[in-house]
PDB file of N, CA and C in Angstrom:
ATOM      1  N   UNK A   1     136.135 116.088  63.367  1.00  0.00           N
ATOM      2  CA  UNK A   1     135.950 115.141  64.437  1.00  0.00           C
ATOM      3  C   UNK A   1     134.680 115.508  65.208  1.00  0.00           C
ATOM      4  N   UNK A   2     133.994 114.789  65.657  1.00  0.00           N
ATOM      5  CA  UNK A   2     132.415 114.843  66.413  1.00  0.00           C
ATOM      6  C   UNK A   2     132.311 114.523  67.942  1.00  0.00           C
ATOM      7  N   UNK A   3     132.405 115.567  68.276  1.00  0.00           N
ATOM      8  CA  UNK A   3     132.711 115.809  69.777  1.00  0.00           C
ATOM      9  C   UNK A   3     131.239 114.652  70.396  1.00  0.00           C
ATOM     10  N   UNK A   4     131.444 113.887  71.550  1.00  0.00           N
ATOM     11  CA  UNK A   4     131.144 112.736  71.989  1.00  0.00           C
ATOM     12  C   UNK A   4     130.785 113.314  73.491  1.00  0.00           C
ATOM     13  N   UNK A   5     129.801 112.780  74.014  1.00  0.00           N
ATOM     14  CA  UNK A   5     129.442 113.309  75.383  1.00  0.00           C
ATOM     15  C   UNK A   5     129.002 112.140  75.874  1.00  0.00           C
ATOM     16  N   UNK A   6     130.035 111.562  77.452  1.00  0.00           N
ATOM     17  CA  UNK A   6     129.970 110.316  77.821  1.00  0.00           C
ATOM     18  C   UNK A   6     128.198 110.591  78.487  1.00  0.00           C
ATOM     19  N   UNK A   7     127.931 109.433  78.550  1.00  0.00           N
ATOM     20  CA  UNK A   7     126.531 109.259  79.098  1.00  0.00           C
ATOM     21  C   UNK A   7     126.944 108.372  80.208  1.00  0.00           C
ATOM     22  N   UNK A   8     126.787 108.929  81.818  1.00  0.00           N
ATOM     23  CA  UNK A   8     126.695 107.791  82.816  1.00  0.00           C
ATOM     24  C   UNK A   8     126.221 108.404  83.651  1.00  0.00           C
ATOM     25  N   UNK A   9     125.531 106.756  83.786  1.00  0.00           N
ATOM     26  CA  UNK A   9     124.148 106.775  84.801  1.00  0.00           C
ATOM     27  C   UNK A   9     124.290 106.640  86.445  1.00  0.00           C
ATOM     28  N   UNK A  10     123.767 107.211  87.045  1.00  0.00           N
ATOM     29  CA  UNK A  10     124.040 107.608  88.724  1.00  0.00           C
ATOM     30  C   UNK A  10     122.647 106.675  88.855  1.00  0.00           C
ATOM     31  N   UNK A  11     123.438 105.964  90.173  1.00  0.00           N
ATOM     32  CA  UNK A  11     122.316 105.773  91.431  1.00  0.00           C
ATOM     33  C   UNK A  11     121.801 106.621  92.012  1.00  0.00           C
ATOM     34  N   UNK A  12     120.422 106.469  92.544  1.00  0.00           N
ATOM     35  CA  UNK A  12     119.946 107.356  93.227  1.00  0.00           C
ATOM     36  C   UNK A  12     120.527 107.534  94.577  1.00  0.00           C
ATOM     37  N   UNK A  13     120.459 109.193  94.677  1.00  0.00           N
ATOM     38  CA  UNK A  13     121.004 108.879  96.148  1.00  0.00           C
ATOM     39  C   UNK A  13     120.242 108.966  97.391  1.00  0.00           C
ATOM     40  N   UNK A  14     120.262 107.606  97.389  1.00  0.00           N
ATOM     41  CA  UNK A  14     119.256 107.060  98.672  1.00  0.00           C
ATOM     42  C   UNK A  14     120.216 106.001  99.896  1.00  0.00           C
ATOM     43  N   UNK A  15     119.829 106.388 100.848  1.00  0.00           N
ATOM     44  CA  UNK A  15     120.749 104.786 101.650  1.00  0.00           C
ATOM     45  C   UNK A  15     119.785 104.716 102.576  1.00  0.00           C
ATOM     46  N   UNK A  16     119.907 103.571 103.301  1.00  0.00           N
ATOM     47  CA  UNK A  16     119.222 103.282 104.501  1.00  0.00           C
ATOM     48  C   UNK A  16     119.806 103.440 105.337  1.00  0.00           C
ATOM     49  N   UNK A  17     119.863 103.788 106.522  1.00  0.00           N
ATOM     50  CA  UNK A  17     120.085 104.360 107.592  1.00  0.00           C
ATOM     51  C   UNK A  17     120.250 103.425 108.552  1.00  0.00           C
ATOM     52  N   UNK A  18     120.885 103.197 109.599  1.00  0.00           N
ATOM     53  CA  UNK A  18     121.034 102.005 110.987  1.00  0.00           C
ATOM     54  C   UNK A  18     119.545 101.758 111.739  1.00  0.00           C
ATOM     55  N   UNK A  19     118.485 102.562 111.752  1.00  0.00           N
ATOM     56  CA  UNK A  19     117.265 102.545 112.163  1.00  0.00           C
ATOM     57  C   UNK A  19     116.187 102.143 110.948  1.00  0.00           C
ATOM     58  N   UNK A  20     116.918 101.799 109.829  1.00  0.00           N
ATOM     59  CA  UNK A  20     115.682 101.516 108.462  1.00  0.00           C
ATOM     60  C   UNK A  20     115.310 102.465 108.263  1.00  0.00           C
ATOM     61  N   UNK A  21     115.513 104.085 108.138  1.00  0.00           N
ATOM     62  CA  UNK A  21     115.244 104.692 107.551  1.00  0.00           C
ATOM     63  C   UNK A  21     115.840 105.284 106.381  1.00  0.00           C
ATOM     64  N   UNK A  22     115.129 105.298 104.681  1.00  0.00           N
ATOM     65  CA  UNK A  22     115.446 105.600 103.607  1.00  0.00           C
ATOM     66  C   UNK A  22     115.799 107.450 103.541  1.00  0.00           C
ATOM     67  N   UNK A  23     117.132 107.054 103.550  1.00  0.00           N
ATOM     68  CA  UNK A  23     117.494 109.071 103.778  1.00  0.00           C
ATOM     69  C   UNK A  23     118.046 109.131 101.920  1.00  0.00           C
ATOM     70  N   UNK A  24     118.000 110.817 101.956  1.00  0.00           N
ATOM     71  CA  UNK A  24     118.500 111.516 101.019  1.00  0.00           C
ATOM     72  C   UNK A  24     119.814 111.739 100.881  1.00  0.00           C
ATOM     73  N   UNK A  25     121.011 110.915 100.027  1.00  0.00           N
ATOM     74  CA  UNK A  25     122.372 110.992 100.105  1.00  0.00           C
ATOM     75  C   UNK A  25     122.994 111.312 101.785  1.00  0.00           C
ATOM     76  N   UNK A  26     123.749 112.210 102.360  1.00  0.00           N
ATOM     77  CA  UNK A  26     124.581 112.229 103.176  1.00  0.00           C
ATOM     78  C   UNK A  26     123.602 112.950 104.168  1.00  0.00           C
ATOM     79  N   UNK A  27     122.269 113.292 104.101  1.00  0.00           N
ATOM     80  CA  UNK A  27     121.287 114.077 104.814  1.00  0.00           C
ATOM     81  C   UNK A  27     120.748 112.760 105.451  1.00  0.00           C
ATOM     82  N   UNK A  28     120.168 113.670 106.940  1.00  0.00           N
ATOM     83  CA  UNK A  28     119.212 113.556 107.922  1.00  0.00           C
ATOM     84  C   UNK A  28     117.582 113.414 107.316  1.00  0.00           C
ATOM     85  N   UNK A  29     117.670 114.136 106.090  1.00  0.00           N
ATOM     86  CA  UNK A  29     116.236 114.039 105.384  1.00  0.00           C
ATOM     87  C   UNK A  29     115.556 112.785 104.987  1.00  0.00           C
ATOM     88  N   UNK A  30     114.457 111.839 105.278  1.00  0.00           N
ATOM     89  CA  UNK A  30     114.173 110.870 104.900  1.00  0.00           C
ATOM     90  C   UNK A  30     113.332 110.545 103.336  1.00  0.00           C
ATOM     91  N   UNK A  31     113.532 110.046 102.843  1.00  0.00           N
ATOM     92  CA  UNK A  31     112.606 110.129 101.474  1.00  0.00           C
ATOM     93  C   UNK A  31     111.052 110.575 101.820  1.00  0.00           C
ATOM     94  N   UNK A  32     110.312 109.690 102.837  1.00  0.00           N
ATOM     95  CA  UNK A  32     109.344 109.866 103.370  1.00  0.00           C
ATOM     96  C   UNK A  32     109.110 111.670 103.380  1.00  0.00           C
ATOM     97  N   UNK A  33     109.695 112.525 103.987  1.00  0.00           N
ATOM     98  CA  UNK A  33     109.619 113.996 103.841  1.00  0.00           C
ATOM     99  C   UNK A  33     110.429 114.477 102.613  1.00  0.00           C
ATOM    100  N   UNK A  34     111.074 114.299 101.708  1.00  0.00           N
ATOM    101  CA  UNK A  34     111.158 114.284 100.500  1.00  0.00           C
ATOM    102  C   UNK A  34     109.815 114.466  99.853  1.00  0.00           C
ATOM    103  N   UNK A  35     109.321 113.019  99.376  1.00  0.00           N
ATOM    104  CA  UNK A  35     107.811 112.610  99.035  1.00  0.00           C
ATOM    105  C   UNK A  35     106.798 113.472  99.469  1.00  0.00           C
ATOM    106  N   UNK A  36     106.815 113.885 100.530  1.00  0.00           N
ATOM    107  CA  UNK A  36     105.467 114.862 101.300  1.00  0.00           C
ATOM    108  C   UNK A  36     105.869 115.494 100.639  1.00  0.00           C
ATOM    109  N   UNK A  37     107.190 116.489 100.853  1.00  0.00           N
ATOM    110  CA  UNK A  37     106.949 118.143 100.293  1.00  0.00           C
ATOM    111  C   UNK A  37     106.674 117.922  98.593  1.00  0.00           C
ATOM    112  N   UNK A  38     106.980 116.988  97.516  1.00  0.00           N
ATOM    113  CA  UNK A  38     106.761 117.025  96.570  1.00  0.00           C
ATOM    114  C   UNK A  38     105.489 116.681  95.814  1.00  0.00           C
ATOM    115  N   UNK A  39     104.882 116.003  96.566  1.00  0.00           N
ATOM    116  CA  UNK A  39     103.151 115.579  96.580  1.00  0.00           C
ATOM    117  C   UNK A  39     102.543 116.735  97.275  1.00  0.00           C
ATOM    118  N   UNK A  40     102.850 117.587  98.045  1.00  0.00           N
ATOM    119  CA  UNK A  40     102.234 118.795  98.007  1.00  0.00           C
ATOM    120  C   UNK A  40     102.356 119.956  96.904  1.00  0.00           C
ATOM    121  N   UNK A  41     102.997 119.411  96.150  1.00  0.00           N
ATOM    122  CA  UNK A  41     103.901 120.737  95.000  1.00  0.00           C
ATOM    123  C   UNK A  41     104.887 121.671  95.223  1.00  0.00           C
ATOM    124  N   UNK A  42     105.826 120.937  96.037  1.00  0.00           N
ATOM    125  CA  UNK A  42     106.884 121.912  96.164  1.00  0.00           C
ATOM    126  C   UNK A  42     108.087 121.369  94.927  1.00  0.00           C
ATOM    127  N   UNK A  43     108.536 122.155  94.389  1.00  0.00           N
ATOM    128  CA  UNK A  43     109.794 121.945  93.185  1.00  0.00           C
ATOM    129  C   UNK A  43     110.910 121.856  94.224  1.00  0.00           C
ATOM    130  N   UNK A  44     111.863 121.215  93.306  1.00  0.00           N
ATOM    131  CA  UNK A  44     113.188 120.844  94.170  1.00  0.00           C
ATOM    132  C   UNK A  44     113.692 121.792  94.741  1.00  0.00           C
ATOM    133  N   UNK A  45     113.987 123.181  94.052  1.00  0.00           N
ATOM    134  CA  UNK A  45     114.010 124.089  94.157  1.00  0.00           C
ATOM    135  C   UNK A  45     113.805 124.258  95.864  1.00  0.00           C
ATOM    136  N   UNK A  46     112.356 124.385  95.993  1.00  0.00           N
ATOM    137  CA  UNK A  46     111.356 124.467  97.385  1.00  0.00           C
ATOM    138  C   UNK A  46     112.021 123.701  98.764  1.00  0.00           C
ATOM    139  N   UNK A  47     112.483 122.298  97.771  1.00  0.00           N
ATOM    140  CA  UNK A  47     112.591 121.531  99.037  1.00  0.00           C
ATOM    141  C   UNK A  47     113.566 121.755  99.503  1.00  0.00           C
ATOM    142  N   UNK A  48     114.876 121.851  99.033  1.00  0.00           N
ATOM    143  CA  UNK A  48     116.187 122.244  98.924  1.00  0.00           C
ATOM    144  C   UNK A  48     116.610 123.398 100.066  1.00  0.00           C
ATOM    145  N   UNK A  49     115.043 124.428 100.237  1.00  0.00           N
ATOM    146  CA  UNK A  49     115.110 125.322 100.717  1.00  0.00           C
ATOM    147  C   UNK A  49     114.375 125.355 101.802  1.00  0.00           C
ATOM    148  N   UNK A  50     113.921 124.591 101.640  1.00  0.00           N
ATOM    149  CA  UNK A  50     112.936 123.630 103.276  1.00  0.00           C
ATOM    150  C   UNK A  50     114.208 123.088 104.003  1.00  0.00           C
ATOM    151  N   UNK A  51     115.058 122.756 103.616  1.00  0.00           N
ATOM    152  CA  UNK A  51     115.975 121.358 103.793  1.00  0.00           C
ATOM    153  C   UNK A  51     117.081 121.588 103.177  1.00  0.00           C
ATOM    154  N   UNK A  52     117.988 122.950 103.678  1.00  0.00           N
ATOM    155  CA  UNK A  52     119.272 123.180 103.415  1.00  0.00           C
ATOM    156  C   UNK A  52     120.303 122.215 102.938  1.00  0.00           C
ATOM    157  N   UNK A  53     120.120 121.239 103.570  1.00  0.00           N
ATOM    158  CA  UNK A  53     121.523 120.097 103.741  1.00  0.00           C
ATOM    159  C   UNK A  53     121.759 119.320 102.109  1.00  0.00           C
ATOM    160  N   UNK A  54     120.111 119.083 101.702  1.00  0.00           N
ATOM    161  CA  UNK A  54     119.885 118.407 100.355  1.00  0.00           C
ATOM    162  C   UNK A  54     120.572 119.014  99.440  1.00  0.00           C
ATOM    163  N   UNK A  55     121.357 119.094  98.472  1.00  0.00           N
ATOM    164  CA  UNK A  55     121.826 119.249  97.460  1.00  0.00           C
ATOM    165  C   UNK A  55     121.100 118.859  96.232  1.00  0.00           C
ATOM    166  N   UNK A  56     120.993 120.154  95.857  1.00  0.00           N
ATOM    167  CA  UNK A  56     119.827 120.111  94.216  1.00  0.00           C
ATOM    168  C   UNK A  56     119.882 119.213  93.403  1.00  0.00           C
ATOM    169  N   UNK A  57     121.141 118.759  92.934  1.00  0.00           N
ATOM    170  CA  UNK A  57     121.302 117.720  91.904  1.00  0.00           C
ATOM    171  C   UNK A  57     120.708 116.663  92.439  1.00  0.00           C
ATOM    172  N   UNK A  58     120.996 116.064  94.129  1.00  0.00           N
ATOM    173  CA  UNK A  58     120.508 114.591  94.618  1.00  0.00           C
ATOM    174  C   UNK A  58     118.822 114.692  94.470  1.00  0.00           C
ATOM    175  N   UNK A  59     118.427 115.822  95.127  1.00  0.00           N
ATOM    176  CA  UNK A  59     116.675 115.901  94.950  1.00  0.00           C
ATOM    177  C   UNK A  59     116.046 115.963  94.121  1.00  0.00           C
ATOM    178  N   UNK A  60     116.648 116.580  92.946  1.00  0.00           N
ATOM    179  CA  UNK A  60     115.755 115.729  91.454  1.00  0.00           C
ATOM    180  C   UNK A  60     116.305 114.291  90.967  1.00  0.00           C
ATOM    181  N   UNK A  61     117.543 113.453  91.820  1.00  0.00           N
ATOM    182  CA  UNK A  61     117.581 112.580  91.549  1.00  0.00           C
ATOM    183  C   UNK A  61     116.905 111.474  91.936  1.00  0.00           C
ATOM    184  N   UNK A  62     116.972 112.469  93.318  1.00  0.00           N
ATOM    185  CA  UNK A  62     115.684 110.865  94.538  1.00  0.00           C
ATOM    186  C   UNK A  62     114.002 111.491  93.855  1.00  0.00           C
ATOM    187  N   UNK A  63     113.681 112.946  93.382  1.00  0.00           N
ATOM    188  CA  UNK A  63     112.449 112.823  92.837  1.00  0.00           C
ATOM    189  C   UNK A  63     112.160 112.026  91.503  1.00  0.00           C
ATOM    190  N   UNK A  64     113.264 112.086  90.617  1.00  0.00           N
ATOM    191  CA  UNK A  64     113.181 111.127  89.269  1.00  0.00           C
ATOM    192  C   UNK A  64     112.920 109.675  89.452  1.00  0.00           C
ATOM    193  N   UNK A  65     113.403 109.430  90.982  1.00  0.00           N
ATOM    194  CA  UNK A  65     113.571 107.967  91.120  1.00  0.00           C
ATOM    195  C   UNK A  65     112.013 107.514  91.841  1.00  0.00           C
ATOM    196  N   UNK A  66     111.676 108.269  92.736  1.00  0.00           N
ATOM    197  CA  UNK A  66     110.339 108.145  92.884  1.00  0.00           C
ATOM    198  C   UNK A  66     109.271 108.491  91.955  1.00  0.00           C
ATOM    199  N   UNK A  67     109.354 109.147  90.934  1.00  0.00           N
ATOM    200  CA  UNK A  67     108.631 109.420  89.649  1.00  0.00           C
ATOM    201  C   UNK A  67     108.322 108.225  88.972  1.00  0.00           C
ATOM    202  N   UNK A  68     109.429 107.350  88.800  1.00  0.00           N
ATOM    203  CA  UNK A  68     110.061 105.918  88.121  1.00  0.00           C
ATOM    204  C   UNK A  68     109.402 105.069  88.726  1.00  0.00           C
ATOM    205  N   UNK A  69     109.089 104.698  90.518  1.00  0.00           N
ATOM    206  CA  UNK A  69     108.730 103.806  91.412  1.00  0.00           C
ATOM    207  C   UNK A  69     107.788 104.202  92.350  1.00  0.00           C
ATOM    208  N   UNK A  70     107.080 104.927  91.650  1.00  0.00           N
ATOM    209  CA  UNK A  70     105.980 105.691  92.351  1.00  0.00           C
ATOM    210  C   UNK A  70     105.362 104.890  93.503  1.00  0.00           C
ATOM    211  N   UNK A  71     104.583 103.347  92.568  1.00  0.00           N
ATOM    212  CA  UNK A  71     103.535 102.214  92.907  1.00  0.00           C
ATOM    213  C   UNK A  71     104.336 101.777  94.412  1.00  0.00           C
ATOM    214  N   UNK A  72     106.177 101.429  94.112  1.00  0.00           N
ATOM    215  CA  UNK A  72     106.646 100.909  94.782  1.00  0.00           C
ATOM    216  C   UNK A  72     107.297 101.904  96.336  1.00  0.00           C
ATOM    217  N   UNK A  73     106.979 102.882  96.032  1.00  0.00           N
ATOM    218  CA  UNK A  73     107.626 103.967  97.243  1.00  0.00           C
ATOM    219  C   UNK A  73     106.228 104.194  98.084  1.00  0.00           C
ATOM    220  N   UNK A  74     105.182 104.113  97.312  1.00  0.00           N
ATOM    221  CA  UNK A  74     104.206 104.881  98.283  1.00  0.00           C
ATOM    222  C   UNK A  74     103.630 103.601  98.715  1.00  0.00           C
ATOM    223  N   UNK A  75     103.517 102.809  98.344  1.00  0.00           N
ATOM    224  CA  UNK A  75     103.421 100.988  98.908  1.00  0.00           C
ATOM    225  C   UNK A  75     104.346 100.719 100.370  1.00  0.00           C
ATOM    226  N   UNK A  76     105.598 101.352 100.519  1.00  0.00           N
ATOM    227  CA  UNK A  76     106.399 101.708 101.222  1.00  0.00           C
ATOM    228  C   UNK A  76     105.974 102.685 102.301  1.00  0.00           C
ATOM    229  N   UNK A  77     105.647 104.040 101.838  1.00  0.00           N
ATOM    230  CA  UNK A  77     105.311 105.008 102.796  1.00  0.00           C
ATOM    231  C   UNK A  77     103.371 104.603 103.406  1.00  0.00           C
ATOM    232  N   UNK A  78     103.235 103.865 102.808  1.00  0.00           N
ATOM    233  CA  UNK A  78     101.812 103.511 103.186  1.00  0.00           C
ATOM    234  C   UNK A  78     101.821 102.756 104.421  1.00  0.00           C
ATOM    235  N   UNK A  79     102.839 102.092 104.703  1.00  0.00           N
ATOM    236  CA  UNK A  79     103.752 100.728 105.342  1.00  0.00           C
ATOM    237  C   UNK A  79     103.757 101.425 106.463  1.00  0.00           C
ATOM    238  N   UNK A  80     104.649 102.674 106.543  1.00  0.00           N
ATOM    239  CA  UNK A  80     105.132 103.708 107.413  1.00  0.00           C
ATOM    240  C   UNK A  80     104.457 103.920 108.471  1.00  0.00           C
ATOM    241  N   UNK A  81     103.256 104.590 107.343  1.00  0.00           N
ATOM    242  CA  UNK A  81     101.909 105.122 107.978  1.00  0.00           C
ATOM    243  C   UNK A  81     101.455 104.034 109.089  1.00  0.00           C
ATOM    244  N   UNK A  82     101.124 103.369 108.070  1.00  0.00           N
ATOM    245  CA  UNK A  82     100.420 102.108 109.514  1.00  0.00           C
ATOM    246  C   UNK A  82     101.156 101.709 110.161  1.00  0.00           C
ATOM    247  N   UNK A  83     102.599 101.662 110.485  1.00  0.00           N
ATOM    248  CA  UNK A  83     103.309 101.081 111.712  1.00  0.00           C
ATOM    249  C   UNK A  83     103.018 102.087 112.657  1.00  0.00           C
ATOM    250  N   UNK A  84     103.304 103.576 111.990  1.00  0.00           N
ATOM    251  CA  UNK A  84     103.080 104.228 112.787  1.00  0.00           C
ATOM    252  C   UNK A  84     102.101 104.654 113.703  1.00  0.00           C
ATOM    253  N   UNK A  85     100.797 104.641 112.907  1.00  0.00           N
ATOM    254  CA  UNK A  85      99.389 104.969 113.550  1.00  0.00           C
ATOM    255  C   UNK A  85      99.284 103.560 114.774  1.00  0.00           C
ATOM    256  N   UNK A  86      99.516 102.346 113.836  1.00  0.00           N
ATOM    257  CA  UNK A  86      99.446 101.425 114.901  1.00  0.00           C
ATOM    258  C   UNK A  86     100.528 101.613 116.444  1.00  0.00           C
ATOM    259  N   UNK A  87     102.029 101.948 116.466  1.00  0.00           N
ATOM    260  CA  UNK A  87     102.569 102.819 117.475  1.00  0.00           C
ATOM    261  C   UNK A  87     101.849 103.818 118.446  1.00  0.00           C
ATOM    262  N   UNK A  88     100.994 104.532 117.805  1.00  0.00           N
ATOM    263  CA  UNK A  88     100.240 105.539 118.256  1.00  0.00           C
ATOM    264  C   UNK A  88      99.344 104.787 118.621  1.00  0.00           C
ATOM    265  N   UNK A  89      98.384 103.970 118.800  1.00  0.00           N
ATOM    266  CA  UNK A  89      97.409 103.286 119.247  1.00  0.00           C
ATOM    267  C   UNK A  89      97.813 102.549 120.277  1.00  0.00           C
ATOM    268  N   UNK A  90      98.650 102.046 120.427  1.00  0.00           N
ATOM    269  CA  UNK A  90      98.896 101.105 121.634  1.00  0.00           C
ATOM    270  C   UNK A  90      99.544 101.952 122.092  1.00  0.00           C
ATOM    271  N   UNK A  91     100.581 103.140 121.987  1.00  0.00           N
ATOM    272  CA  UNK A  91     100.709 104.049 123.142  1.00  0.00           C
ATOM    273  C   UNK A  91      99.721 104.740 124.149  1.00  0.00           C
ATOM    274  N   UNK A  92      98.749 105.330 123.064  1.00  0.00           N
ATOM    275  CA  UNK A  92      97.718 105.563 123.832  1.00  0.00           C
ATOM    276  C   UNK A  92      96.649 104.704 124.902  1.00  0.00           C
ATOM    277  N   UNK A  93      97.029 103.586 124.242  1.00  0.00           N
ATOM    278  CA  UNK A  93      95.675 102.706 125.005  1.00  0.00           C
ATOM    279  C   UNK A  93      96.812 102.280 126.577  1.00  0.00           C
ATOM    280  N   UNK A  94      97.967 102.586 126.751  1.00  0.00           N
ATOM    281  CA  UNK A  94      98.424 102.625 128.052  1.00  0.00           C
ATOM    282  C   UNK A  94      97.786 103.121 128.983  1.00  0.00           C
ATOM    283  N   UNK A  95      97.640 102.333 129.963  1.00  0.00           N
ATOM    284  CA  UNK A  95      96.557 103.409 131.541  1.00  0.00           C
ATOM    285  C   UNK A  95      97.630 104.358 131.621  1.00  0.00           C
ATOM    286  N   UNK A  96      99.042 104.462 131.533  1.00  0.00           N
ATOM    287  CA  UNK A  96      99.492 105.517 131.682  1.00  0.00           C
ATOM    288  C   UNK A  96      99.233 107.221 130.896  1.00  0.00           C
ATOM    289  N   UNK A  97      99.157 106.429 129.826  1.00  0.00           N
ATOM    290  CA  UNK A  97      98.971 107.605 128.525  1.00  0.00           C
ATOM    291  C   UNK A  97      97.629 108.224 128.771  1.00  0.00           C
ATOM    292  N   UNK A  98      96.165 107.455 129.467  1.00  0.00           N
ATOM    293  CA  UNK A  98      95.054 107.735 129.791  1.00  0.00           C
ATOM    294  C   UNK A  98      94.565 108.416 130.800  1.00  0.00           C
ATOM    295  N   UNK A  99      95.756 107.982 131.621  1.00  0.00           N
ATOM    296  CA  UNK A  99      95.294 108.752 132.981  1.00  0.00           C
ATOM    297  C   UNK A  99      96.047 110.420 132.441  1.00  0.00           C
ATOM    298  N   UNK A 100      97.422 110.455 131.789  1.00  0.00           N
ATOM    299  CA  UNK A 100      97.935 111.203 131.302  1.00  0.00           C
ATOM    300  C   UNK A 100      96.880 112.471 130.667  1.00  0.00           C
ATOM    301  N   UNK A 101      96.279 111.670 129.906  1.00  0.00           N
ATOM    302  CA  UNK A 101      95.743 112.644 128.623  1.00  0.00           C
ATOM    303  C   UNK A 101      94.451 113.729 129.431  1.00  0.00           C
ATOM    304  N   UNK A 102      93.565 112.694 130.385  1.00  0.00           N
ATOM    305  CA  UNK A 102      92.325 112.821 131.278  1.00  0.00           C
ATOM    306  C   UNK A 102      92.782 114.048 132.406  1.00  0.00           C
ATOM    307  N   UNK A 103      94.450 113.926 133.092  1.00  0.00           N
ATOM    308  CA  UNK A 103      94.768 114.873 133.494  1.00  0.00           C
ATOM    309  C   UNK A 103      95.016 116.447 132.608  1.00  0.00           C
ATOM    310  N   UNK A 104      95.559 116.356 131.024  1.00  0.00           N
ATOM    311  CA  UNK A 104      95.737 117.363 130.614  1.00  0.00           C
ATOM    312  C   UNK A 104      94.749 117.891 130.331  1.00  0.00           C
ATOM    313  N   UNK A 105      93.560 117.342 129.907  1.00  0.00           N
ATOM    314  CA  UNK A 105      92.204 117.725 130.067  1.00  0.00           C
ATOM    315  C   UNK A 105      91.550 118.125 130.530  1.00  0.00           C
ATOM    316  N   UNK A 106      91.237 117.596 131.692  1.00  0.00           N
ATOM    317  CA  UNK A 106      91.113 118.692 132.887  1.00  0.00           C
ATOM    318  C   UNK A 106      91.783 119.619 133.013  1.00  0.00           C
ATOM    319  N   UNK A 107      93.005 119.853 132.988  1.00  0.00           N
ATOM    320  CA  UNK A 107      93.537 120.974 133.455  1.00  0.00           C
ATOM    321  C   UNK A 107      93.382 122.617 131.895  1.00  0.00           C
ATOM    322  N   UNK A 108      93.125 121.823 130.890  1.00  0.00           N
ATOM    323  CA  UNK A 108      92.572 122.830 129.784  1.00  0.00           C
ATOM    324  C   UNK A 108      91.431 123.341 130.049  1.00  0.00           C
ATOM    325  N   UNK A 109      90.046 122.369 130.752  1.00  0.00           N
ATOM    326  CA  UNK A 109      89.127 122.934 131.186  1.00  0.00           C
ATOM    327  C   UNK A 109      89.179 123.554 131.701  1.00  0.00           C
ATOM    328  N   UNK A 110      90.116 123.632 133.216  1.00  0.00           N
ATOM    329  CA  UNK A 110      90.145 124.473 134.313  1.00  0.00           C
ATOM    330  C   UNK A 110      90.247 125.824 133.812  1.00  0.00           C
ATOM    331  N   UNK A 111      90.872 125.939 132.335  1.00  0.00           N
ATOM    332  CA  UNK A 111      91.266 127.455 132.251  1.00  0.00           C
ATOM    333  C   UNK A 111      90.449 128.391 131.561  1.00  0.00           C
TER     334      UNK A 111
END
């Protein structure tokens, strides 16, 4: 008799979060920092250990899956970027944030 080894396929484990953010299974970790540490060259291994909570098996599953949807994740985190920088721009351009920044400034000079 010829021993048989079921083959089944897992979703990645990814969910979205109540704020739209794409997390790593039951973790606080977002794909977005997933993606960084692995585009810097960290092995799952690495990240796992950056990021206790991740469980090894899910992080080569969410890295296989971004491996797979590369075009379509970083199209995504590109998205990120610019909401964010744009966030950062109109915070700053507040007279509050200006008068803010002009005071910490001065006071770095002073020292």
């Amino acid at each position: 008799m010829q021993a048989v080894l079921p083959i089944i396929t897992q979703e990645p484990p990814l969910r979205i979060d109540a704020g739209g953010a794409v997390r790593i299974g039951k973790t606080r970790v977002t794909l977005q920092t997933l993606v960084g540490s692995f585009n810097r060259g960290a092995t799952a291994e690495e990240i796992v250990q950056q990021f206790p909570t991740l469980d090894l098996a899910e992080t080569y599953l969410a890295i296989g899956y971004y491996l797979q949807h590369r075009a379509e994740i970083d199209e995504y985190l590109q998205k990120l970027k610019e909401e964010a920088n744009r966030i950062q721009a109109e915070i700053e351009a507040r007279p509050e944030s200006i008068a803010l920044r002009a005071r910490l400034l001065a006071r770095r000079q002073s020292k």
